[in-house]
C-alpha atoms as a PDB file:
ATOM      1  CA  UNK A   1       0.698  10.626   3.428  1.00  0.00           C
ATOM      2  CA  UNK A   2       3.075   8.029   4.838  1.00  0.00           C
ATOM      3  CA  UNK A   3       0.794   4.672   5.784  1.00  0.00           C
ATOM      4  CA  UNK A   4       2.081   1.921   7.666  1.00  0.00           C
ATOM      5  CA  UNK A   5       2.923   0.828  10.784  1.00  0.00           C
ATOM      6  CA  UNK A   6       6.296   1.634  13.548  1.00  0.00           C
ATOM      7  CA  UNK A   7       8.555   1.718  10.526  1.00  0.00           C
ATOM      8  CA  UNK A   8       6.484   4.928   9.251  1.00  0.00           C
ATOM      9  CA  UNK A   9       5.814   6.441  12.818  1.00  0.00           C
ATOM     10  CA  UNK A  10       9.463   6.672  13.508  1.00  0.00           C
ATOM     11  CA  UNK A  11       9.436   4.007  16.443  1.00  0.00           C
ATOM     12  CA  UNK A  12      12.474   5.213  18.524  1.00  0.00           C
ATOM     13  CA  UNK A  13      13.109   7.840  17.181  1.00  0.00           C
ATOM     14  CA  UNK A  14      12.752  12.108  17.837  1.00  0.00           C
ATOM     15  CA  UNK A  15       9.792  12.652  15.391  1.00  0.00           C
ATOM     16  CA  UNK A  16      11.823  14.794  12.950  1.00  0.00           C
ATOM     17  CA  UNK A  17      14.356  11.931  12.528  1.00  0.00           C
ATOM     18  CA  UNK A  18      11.292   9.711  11.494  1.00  0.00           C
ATOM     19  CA  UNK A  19      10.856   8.491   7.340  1.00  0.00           C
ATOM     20  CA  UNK A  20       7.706  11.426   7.226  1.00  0.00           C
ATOM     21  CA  UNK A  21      10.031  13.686   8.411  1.00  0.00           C
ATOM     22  CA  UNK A  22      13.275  12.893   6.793  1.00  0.00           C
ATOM     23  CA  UNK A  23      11.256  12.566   3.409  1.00  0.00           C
ATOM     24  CA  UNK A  24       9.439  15.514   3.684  1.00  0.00           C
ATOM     25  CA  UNK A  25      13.333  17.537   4.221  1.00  0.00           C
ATOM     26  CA  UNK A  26      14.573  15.740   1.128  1.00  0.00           C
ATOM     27  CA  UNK A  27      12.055  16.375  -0.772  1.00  0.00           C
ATOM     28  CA  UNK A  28      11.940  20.244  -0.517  1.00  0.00           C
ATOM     29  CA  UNK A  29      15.808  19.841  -0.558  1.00  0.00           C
ATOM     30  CA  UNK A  30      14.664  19.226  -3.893  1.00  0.00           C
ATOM     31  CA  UNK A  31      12.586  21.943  -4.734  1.00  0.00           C
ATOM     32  CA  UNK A  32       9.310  20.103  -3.894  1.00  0.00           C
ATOM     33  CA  UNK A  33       6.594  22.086  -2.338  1.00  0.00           C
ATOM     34  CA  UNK A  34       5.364  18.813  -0.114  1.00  0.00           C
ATOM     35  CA  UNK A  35       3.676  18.392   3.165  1.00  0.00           C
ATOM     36  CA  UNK A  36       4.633  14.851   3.944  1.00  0.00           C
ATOM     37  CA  UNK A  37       1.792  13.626   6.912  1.00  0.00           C
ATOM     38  CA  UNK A  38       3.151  10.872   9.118  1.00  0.00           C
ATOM     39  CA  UNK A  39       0.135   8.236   9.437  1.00  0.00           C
ATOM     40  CA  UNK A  40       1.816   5.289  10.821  1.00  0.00           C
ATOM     41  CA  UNK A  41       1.046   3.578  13.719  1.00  0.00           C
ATOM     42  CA  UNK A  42       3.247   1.343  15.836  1.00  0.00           C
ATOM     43  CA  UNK A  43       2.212  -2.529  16.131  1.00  0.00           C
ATOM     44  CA  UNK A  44      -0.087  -1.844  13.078  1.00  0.00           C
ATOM     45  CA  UNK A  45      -1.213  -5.004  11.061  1.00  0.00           C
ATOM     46  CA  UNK A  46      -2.718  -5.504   7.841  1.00  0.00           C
ATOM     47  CA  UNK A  47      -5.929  -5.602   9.179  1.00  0.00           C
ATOM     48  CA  UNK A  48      -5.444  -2.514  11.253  1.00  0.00           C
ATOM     49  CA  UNK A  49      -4.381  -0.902   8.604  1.00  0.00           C
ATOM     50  CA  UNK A  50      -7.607  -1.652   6.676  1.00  0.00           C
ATOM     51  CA  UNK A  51      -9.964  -0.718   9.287  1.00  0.00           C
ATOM     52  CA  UNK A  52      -8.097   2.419   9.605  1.00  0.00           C
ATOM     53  CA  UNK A  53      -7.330   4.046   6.050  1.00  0.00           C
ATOM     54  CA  UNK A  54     -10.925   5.825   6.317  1.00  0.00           C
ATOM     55  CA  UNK A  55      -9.794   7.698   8.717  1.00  0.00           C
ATOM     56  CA  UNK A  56      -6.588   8.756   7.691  1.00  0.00           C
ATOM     57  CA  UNK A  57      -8.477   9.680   4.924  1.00  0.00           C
ATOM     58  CA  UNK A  58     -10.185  12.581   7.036  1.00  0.00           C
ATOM     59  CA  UNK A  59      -7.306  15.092   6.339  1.00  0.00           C
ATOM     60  CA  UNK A  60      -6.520  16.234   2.760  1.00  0.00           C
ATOM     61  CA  UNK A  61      -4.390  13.503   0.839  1.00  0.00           C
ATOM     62  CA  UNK A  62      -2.811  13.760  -2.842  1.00  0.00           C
ATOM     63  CA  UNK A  63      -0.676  10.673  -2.933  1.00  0.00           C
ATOM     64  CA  UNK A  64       0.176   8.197   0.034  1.00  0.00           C
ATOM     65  CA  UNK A  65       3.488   5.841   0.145  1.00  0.00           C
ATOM     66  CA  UNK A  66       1.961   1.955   2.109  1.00  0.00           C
ATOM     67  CA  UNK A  67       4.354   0.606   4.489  1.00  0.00           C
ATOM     68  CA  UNK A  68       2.131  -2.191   5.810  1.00  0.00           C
ATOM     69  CA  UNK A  69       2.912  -6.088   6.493  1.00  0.00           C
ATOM     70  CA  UNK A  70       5.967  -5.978   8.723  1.00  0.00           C
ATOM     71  CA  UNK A  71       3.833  -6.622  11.772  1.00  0.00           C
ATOM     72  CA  UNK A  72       2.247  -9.356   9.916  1.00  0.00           C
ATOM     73  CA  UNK A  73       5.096 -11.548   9.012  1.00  0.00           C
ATOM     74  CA  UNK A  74       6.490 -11.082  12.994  1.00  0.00           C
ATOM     75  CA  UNK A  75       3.089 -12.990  13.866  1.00  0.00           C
ATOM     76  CA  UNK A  76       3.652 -15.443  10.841  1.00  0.00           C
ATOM     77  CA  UNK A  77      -0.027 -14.170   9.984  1.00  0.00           C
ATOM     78  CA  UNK A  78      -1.030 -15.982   7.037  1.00  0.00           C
ATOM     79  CA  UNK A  79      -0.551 -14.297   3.784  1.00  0.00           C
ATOM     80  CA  UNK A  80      -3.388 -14.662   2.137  1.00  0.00           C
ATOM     81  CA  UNK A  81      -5.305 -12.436   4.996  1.00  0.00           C
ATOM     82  CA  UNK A  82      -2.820 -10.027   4.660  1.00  0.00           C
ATOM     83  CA  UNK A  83      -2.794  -9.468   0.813  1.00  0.00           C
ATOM     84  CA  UNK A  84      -6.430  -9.468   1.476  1.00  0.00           C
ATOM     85  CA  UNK A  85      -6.195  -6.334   3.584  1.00  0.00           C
ATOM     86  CA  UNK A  86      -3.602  -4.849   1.376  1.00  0.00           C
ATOM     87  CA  UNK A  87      -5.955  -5.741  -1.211  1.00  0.00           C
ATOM     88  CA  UNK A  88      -8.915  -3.614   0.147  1.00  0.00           C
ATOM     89  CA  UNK A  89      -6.820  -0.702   1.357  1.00  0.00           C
ATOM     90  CA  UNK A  90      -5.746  -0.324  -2.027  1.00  0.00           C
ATOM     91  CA  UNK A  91      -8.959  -0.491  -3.460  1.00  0.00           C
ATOM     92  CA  UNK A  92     -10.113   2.225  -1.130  1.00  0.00           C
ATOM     93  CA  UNK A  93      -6.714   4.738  -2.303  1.00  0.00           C
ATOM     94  CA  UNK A  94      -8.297   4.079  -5.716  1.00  0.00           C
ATOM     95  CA  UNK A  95     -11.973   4.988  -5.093  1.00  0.00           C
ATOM     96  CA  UNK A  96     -10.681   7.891  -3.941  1.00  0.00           C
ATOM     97  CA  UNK A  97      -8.181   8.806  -7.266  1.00  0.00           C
ATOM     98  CA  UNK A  98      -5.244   9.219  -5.042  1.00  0.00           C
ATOM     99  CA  UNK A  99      -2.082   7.368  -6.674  1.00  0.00           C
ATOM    100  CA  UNK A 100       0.201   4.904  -4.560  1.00  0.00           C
ATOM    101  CA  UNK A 101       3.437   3.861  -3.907  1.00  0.00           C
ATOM    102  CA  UNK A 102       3.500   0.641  -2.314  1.00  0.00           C
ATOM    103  CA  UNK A 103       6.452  -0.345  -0.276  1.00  0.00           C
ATOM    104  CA  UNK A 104       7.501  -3.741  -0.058  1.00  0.00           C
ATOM    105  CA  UNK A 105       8.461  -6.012   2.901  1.00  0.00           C
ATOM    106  CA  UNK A 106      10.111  -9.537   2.630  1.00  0.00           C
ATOM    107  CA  UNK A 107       9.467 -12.449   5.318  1.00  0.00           C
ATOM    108  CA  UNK A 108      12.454 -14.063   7.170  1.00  0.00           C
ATOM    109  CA  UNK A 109      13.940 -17.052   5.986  1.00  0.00           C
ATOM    110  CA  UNK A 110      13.302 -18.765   9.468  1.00  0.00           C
ATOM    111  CA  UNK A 111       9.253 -18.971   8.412  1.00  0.00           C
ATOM    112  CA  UNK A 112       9.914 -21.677   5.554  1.00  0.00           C
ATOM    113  CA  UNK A 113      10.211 -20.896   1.945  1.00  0.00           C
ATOM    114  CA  UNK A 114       6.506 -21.910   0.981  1.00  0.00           C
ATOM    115  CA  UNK A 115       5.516 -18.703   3.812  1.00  0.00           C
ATOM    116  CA  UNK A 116       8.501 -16.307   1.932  1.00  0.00           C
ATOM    117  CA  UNK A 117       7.419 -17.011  -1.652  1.00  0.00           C
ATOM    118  CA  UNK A 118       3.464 -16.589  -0.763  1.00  0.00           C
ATOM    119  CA  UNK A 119       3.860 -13.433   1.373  1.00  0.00           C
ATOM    120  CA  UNK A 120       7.471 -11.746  -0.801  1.00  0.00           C
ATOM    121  CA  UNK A 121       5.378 -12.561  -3.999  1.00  0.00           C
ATOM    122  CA  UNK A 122       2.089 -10.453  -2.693  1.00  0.00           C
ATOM    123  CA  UNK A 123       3.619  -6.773  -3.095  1.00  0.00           C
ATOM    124  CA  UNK A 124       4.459  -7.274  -6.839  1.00  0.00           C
ATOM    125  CA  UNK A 125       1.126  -8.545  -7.069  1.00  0.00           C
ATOM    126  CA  UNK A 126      -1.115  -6.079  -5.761  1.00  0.00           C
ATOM    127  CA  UNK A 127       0.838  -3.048  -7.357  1.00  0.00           C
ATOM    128  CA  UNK A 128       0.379  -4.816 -10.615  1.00  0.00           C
ATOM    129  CA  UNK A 129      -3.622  -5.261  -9.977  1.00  0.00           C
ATOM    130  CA  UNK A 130      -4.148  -1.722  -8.655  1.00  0.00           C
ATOM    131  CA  UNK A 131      -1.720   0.174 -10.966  1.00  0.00           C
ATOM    132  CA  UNK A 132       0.451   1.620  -8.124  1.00  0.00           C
ATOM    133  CA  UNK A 133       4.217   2.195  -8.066  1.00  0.00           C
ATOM    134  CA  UNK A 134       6.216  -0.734  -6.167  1.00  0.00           C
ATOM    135  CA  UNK A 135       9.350   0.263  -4.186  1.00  0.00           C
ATOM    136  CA  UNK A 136       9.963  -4.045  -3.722  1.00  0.00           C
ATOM    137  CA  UNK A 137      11.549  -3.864  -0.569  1.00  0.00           C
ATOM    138  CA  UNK A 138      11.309  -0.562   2.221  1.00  0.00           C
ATOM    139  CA  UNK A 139      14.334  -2.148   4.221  1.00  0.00           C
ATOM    140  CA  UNK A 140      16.305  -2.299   0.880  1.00  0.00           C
ATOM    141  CA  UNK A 141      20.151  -1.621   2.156  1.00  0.00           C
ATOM    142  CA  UNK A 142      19.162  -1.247   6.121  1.00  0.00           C
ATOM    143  CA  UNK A 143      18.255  -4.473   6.898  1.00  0.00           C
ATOM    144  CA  UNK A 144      20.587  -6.521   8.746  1.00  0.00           C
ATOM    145  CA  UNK A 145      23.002  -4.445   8.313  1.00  0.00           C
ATOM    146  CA  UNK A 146      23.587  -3.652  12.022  1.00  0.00           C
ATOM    147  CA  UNK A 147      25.008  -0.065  12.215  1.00  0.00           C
ATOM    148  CA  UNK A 148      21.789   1.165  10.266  1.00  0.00           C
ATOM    149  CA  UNK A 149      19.371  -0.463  12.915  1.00  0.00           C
ATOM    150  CA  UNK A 150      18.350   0.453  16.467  1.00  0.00           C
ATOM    151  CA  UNK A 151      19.615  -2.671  19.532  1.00  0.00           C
ATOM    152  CA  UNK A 152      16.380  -4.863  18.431  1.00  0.00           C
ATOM    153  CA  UNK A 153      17.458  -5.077  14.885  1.00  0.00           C
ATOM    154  CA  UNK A 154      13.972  -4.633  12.985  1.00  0.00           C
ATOM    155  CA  UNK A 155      14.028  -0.835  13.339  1.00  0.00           C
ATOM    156  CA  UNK A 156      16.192   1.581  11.564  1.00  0.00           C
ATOM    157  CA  UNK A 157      17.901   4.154  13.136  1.00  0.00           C
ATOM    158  CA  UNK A 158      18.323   7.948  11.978  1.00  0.00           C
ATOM    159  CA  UNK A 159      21.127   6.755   9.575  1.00  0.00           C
ATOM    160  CA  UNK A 160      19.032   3.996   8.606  1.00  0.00           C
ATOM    161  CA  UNK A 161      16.171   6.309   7.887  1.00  0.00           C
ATOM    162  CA  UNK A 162      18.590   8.473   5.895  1.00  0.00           C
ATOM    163  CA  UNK A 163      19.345   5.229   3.767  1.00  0.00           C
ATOM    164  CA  UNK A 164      15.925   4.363   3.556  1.00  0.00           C
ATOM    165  CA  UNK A 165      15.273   7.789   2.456  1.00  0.00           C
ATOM    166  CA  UNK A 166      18.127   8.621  -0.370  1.00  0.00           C
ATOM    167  CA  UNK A 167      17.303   5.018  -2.229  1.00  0.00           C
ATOM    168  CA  UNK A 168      13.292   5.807  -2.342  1.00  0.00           C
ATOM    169  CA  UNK A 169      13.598   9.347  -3.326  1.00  0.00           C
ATOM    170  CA  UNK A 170      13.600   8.320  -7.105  1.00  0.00           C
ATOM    171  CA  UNK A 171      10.346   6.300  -6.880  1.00  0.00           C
ATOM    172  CA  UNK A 172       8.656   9.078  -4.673  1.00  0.00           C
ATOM    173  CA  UNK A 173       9.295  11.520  -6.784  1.00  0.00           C
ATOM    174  CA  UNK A 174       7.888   9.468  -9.558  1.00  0.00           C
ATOM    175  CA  UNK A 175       4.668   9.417  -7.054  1.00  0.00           C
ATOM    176  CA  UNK A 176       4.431  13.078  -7.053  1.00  0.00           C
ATOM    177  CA  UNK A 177       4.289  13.074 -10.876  1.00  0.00           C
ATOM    178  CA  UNK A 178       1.508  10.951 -10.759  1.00  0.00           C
ATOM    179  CA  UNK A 179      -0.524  13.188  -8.188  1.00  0.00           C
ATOM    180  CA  UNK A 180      -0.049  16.335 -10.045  1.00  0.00           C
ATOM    181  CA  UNK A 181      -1.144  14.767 -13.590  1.00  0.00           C
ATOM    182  CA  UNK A 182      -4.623  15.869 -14.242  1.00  0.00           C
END
């Protein structure tokens, strides 16, 4: 399961050209036998996210990639809420033994440094605490680089996707070692 917000659910984009999708394609490129389930939800916050994981829970999950906090840092949401949330969704992943790779987002520069160390410095952090896999930064490559990004300049487009995809496979992969270890 992909978790997050309009990053994951492929925000202008045909579905199959969305990160699920184009994961899901590389992956049994690669001889993986992998349903990849696109949970993301478009405008999703931290807190959404948290009052939502229970029921994205419902369907069958063996290891989930969390692409949360974008959202959050666009409303200069404090991050101390936000690593809160992160926090508790992770906790929940746990309880339920399913392993996590948690994807990364950076704040702007525009928000002050004191607001881009405190919020940059809370992904490291809560992969340490919870023992999941940390891919530090989900835009790693795509952002601002303009030809890999839709008009409004946040969202990737298919290539960007495709970039997105090729750099994570490595740490994904690792994921799916972790969910078939007994």
């Amino acid at each position: 399961m992909v978790f997050g917000d309009s990053l994951v659910s492929g925000y202008g984009l045909a579905q199959s050209q969305s990160f699920p999708a184009r994961l899901e394609a590389a992956l049994r490129a690669r001889g993986h036998e992998v349903a990849v389930q696109n949970a993301g939800v478009a405008g999703e916050t931290s807190a959404g996210a948290r009052a939502r994981i229970a029921w994205a829970l419902g369907e069958r999950v063996d290891a989930a990639i969390l692409v949360v906090g974008g959202n959050d840092v666009l409303r200069a949401l404090d991050p101390a809420a936000t690593a809160a949330n992160l926090d508790a969704v992770l906790a929940r992943l746990g309880a339920e033994g399913i392993p996590v790779l948690l994807a990364g987002l950076r704040a702007p520069a525009n928000l002050g440094p004191a607001y881009q160390e405190a919020f940059d410095s809370l992904y490291p952090r809560l992969a340490g605490r919870h023992g999941a896999l940390l891919y530090p930064f989900f835009l790693d490559g795509v952002a601002l680089e303009p030809s890999l990004n839709q008009g409004d300049g946040i969202h990737p487009n298919a290539r960007g996707v495709e970039t997105i995809v090729a750099r994570m496979l490595p740490m994904v992969e690792a994921l799916i070692a972790r969910a078939r270890t007994p």
